[in-house]
PDB file of N, CA and C in Angstrom:
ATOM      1  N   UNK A   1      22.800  22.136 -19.446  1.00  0.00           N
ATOM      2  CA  UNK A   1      22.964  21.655 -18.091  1.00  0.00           C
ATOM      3  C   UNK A   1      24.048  20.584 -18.084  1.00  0.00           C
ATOM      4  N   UNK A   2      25.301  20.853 -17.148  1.00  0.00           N
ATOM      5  CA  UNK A   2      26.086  19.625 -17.252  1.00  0.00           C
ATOM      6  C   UNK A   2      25.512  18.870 -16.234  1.00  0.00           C
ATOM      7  N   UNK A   3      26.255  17.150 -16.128  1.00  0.00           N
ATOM      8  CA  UNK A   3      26.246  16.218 -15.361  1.00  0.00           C
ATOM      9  C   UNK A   3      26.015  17.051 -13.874  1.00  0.00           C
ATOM     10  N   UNK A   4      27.054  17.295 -13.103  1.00  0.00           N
ATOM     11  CA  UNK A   4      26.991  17.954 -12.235  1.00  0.00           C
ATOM     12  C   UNK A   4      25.353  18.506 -11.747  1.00  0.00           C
ATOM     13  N   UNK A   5      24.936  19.812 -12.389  1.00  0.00           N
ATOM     14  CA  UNK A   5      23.577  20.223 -12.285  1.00  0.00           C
ATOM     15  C   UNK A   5      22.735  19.016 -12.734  1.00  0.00           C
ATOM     16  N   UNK A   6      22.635  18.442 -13.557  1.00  0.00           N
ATOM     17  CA  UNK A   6      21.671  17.215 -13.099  1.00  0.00           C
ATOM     18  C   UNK A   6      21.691  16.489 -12.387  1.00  0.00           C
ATOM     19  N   UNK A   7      22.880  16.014 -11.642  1.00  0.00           N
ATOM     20  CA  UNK A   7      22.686  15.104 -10.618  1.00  0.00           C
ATOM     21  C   UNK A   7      22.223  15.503  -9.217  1.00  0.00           C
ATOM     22  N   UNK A   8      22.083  17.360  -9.630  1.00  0.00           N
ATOM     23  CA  UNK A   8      21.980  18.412  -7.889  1.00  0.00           C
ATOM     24  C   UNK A   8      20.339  17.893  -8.146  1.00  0.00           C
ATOM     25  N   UNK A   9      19.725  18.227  -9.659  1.00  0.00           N
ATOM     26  CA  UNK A   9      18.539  18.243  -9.786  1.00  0.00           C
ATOM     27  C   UNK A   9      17.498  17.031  -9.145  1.00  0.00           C
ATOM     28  N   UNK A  10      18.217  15.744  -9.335  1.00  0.00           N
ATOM     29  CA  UNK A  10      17.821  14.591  -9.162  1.00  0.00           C
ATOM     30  C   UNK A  10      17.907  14.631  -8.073  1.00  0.00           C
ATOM     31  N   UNK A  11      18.587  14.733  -6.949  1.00  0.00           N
ATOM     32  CA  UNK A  11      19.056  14.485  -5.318  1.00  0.00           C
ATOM     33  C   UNK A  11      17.326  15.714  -5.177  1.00  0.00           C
ATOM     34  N   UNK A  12      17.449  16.863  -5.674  1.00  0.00           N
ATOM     35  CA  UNK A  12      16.137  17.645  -4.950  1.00  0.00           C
ATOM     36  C   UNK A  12      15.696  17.202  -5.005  1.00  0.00           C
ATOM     37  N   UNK A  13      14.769  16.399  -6.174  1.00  0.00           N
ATOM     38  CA  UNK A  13      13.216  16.086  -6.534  1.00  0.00           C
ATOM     39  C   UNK A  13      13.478  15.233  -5.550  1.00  0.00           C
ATOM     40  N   UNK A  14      14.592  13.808  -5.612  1.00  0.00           N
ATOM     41  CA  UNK A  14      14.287  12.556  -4.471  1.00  0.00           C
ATOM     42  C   UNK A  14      14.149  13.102  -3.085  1.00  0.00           C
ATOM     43  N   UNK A  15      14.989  14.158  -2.539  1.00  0.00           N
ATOM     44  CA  UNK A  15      14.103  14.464  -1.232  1.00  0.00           C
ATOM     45  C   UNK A  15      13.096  15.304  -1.292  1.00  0.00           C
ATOM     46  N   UNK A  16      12.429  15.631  -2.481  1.00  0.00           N
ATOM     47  CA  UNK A  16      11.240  16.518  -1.837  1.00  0.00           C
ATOM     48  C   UNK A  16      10.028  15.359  -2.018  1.00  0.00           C
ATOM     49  N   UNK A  17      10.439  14.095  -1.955  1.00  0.00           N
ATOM     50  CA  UNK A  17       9.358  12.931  -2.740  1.00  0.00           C
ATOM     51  C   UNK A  17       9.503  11.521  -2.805  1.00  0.00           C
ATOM     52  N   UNK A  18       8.384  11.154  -2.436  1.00  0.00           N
ATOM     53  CA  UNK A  18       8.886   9.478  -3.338  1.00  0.00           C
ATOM     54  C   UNK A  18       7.924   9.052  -4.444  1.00  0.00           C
ATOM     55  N   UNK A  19       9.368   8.357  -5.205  1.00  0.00           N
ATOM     56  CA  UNK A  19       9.043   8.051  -6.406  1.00  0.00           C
ATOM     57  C   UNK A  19       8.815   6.411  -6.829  1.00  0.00           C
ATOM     58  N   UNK A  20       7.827   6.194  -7.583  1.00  0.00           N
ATOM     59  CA  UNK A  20       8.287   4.182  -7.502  1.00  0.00           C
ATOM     60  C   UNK A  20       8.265   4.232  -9.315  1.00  0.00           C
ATOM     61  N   UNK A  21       8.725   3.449  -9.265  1.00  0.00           N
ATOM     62  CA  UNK A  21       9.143   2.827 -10.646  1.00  0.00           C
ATOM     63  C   UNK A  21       8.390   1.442 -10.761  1.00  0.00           C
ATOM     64  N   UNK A  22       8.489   1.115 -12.081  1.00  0.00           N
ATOM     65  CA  UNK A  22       8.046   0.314 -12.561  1.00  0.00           C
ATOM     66  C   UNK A  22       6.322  -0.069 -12.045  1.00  0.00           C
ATOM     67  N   UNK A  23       5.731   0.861 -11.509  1.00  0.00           N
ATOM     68  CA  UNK A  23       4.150   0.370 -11.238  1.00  0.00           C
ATOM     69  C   UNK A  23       2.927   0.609 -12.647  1.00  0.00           C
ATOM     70  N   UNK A  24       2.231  -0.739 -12.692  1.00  0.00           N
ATOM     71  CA  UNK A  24       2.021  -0.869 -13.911  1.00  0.00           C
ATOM     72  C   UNK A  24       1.107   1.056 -14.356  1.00  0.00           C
ATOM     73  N   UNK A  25       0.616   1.363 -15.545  1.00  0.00           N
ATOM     74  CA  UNK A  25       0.114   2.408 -15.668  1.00  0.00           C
ATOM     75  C   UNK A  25      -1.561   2.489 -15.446  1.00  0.00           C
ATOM     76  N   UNK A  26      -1.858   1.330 -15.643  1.00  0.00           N
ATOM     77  CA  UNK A  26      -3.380   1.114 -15.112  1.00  0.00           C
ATOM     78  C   UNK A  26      -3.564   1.462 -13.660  1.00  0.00           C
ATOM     79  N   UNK A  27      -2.304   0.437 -12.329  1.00  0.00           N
ATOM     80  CA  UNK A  27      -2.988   0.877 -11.311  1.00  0.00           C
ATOM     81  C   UNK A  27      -2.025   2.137 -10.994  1.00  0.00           C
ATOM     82  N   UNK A  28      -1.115   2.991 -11.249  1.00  0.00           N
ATOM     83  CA  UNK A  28      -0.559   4.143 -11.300  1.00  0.00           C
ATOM     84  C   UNK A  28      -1.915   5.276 -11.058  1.00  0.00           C
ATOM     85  N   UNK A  29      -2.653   5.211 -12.066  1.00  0.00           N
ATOM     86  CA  UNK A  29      -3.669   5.849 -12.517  1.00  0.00           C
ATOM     87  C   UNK A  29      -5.007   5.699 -11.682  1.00  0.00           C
ATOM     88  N   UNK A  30      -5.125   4.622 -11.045  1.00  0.00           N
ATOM     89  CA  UNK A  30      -6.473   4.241 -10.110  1.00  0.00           C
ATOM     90  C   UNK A  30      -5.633   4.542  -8.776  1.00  0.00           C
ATOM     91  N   UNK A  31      -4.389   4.160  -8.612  1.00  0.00           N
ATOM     92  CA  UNK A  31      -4.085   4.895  -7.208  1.00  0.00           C
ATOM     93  C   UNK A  31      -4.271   6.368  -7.213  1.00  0.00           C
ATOM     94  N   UNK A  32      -4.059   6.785  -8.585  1.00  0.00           N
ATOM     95  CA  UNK A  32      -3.650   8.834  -7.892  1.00  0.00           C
ATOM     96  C   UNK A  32      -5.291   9.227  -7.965  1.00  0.00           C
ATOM     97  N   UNK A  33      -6.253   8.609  -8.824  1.00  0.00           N
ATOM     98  CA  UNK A  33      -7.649   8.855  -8.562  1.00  0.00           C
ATOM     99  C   UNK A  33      -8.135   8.481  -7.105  1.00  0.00           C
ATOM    100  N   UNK A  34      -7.709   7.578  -6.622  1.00  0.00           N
ATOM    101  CA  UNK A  34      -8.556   7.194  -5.717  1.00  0.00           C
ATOM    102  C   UNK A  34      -7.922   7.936  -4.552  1.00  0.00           C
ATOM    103  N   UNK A  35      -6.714   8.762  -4.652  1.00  0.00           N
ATOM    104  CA  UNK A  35      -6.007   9.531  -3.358  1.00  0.00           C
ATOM    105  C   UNK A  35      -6.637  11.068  -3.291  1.00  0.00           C
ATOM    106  N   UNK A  36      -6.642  10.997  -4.833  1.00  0.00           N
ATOM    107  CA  UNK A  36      -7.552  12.245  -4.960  1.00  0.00           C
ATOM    108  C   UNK A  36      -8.879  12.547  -4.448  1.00  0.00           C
ATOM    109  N   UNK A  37      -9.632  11.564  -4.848  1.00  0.00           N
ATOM    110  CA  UNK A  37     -11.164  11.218  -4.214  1.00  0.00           C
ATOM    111  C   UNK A  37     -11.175  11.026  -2.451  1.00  0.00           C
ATOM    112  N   UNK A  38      -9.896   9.958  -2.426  1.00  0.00           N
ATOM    113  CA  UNK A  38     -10.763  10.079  -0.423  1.00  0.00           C
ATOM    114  C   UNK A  38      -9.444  10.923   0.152  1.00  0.00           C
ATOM    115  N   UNK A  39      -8.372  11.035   0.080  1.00  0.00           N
ATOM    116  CA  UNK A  39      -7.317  11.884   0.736  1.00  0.00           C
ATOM    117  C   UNK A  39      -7.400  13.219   0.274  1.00  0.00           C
ATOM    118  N   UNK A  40      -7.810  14.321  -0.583  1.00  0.00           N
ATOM    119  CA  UNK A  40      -7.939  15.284  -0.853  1.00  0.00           C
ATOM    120  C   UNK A  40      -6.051  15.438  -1.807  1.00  0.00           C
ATOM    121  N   UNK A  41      -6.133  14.400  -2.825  1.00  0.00           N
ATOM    122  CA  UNK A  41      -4.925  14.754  -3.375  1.00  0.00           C
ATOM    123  C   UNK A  41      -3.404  14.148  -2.380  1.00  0.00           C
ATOM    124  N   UNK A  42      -3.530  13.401  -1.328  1.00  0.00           N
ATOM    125  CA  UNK A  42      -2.504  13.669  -0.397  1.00  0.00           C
ATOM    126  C   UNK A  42      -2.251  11.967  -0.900  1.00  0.00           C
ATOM    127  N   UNK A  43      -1.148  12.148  -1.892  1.00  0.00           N
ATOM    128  CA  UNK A  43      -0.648  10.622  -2.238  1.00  0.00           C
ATOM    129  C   UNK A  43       0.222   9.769  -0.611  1.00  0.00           C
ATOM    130  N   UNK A  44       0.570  11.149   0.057  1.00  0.00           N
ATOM    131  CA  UNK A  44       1.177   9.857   0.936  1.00  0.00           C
ATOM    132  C   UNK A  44       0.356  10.015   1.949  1.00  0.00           C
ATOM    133  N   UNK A  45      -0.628  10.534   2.382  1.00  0.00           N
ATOM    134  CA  UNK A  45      -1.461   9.774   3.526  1.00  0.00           C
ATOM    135  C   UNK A  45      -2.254   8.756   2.742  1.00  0.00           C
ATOM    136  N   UNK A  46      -2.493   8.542   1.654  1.00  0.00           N
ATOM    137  CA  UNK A  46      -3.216   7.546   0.781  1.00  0.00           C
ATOM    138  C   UNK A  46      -2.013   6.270   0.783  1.00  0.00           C
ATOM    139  N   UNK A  47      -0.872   6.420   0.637  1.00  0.00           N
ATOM    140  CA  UNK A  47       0.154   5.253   0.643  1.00  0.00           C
ATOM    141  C   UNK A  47       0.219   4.992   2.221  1.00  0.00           C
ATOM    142  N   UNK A  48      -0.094   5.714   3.190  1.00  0.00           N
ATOM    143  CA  UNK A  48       0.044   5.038   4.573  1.00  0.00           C
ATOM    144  C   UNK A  48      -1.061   4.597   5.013  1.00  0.00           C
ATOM    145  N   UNK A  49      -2.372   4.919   4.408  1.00  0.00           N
ATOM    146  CA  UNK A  49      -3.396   4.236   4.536  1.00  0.00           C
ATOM    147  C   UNK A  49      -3.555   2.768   4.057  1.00  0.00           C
ATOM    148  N   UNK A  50      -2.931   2.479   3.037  1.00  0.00           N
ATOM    149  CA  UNK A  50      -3.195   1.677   1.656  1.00  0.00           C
ATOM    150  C   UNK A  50      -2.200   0.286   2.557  1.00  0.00           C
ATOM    151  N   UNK A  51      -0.522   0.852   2.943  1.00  0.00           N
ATOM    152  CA  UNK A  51      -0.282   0.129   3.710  1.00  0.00           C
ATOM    153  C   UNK A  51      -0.397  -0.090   4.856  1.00  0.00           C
ATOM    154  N   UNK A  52      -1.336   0.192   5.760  1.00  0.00           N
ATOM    155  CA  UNK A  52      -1.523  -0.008   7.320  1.00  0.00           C
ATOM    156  C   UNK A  52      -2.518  -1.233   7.118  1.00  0.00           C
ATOM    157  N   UNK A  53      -3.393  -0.741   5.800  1.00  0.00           N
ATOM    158  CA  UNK A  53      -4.130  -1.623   5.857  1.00  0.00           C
ATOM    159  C   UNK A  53      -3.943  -3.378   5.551  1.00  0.00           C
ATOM    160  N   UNK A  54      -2.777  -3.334   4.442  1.00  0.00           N
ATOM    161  CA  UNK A  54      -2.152  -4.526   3.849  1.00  0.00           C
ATOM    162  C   UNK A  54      -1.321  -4.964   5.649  1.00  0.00           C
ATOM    163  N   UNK A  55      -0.715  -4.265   6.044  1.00  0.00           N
ATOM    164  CA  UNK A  55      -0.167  -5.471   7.402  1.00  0.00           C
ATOM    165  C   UNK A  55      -1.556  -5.832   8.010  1.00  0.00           C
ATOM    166  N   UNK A  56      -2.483  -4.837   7.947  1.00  0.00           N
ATOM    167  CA  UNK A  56      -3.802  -5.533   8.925  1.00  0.00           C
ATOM    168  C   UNK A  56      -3.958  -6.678   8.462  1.00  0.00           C
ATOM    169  N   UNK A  57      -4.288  -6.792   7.423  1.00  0.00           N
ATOM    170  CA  UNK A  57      -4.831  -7.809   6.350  1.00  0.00           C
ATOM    171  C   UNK A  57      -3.591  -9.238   6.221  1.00  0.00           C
ATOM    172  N   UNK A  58      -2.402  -8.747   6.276  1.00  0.00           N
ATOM    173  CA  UNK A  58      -1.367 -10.088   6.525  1.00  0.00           C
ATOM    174  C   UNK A  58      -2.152 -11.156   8.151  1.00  0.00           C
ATOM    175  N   UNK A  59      -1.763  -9.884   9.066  1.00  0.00           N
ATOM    176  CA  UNK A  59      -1.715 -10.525  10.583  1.00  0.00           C
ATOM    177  C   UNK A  59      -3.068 -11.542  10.383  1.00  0.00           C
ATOM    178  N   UNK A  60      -4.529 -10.340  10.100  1.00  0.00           N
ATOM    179  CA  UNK A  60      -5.636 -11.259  10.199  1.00  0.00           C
ATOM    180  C   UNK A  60      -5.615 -13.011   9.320  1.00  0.00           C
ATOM    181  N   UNK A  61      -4.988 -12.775   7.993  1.00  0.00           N
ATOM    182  CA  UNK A  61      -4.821 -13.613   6.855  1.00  0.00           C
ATOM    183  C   UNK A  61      -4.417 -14.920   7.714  1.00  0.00           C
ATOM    184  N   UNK A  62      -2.894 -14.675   8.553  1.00  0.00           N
ATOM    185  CA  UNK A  62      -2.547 -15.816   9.402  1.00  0.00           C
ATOM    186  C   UNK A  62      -3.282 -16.147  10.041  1.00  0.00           C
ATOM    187  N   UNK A  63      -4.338 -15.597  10.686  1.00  0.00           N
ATOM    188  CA  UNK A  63      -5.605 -16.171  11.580  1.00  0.00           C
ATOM    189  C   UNK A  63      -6.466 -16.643  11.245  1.00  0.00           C
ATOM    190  N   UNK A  64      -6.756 -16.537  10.153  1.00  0.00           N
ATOM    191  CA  UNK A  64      -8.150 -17.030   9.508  1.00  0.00           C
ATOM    192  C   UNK A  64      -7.490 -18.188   8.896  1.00  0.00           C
ATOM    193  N   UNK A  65      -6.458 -18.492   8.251  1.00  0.00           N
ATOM    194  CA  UNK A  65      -5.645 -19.929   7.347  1.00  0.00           C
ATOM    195  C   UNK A  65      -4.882 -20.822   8.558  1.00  0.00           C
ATOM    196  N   UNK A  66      -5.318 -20.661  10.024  1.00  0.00           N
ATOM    197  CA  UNK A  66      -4.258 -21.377  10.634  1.00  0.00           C
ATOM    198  C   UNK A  66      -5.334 -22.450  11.198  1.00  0.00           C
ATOM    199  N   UNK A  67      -4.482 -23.569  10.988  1.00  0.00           N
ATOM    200  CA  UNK A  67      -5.604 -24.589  11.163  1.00  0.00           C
ATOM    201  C   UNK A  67      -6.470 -24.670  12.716  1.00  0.00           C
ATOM    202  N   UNK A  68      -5.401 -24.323  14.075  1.00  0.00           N
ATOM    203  CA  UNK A  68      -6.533 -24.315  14.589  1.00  0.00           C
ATOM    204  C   UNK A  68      -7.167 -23.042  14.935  1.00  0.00           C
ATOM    205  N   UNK A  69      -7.229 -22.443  14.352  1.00  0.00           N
ATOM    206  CA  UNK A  69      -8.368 -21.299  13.997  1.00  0.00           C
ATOM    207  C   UNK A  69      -9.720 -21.699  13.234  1.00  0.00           C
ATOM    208  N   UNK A  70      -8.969 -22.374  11.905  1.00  0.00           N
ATOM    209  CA  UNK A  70     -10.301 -23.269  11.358  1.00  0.00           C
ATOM    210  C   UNK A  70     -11.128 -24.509  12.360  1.00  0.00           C
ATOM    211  N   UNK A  71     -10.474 -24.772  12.254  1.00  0.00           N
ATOM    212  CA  UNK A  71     -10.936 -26.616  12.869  1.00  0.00           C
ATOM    213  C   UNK A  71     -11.849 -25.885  14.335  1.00  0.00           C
ATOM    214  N   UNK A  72     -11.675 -24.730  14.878  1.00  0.00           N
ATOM    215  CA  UNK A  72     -12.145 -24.120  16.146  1.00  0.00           C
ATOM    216  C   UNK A  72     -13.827 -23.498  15.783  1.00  0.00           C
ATOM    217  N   UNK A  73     -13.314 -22.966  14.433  1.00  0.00           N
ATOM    218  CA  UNK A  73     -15.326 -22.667  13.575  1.00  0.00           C
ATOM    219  C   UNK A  73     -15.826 -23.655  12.816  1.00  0.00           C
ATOM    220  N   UNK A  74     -14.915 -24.790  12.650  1.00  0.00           N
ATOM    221  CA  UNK A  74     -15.523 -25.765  12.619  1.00  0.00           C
ATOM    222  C   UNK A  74     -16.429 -26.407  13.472  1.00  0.00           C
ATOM    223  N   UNK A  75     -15.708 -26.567  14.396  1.00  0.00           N
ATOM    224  CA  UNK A  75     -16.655 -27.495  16.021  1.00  0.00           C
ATOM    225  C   UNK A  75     -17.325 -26.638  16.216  1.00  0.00           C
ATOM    226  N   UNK A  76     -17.583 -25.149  16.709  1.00  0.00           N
ATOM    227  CA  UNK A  76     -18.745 -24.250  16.506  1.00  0.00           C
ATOM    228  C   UNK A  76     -19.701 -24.148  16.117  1.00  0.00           C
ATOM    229  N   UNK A  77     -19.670 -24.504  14.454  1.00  0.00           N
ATOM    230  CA  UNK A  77     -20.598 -24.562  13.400  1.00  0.00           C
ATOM    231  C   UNK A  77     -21.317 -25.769  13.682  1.00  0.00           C
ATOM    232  N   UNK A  78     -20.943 -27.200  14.481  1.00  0.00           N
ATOM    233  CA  UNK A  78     -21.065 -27.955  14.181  1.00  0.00           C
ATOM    234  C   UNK A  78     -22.326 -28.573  15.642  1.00  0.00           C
ATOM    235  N   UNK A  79     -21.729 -27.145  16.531  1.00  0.00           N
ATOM    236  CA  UNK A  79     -22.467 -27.023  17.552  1.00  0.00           C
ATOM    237  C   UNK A  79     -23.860 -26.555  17.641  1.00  0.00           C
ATOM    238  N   UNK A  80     -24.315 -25.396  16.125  1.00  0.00           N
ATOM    239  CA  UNK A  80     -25.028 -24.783  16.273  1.00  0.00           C
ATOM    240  C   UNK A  80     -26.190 -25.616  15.864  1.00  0.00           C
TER     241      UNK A  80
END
């Protein structure tokens, strides 16, 4: 195979797919199990699940660490 045909080869696989690099091999291995188990094998509805959930989890994160969010279940708590 020259240069040429490998570089046709590489351009297919990248559009029929995505690929990540460098993810450690432990969670490599617990992600494709666990896509297998609740997505039926479907790595990317498991990666759009996985991240819909991480922005949920940012937005809420700012709500729960912002002070007056705290200081607000504070006086609450303080009511009960």
């Amino acid at each position: 195979m020259d240069a040429r045909e490998k570089i046709e080869e590489i351009k297919k696989r990248v559009q029929e797919g995505l690929y990540f690099s460098r993810v450690p091999k432990k969670t490599r291995k617990e992600f494709i199990a666990w896509a297998k188990e609740e997505f039926c094998d479907d790595r990317g509805m498991a990666m759009k699940f996985a991240y819909e959930q991480c922005k949920e989890y940012q937005k809420i994160k700012k709500l729960l660490f912002s002070d007056g969010f705290l200081s607000s279940l504070k006086k609450n708590a303080e009511n009960l």
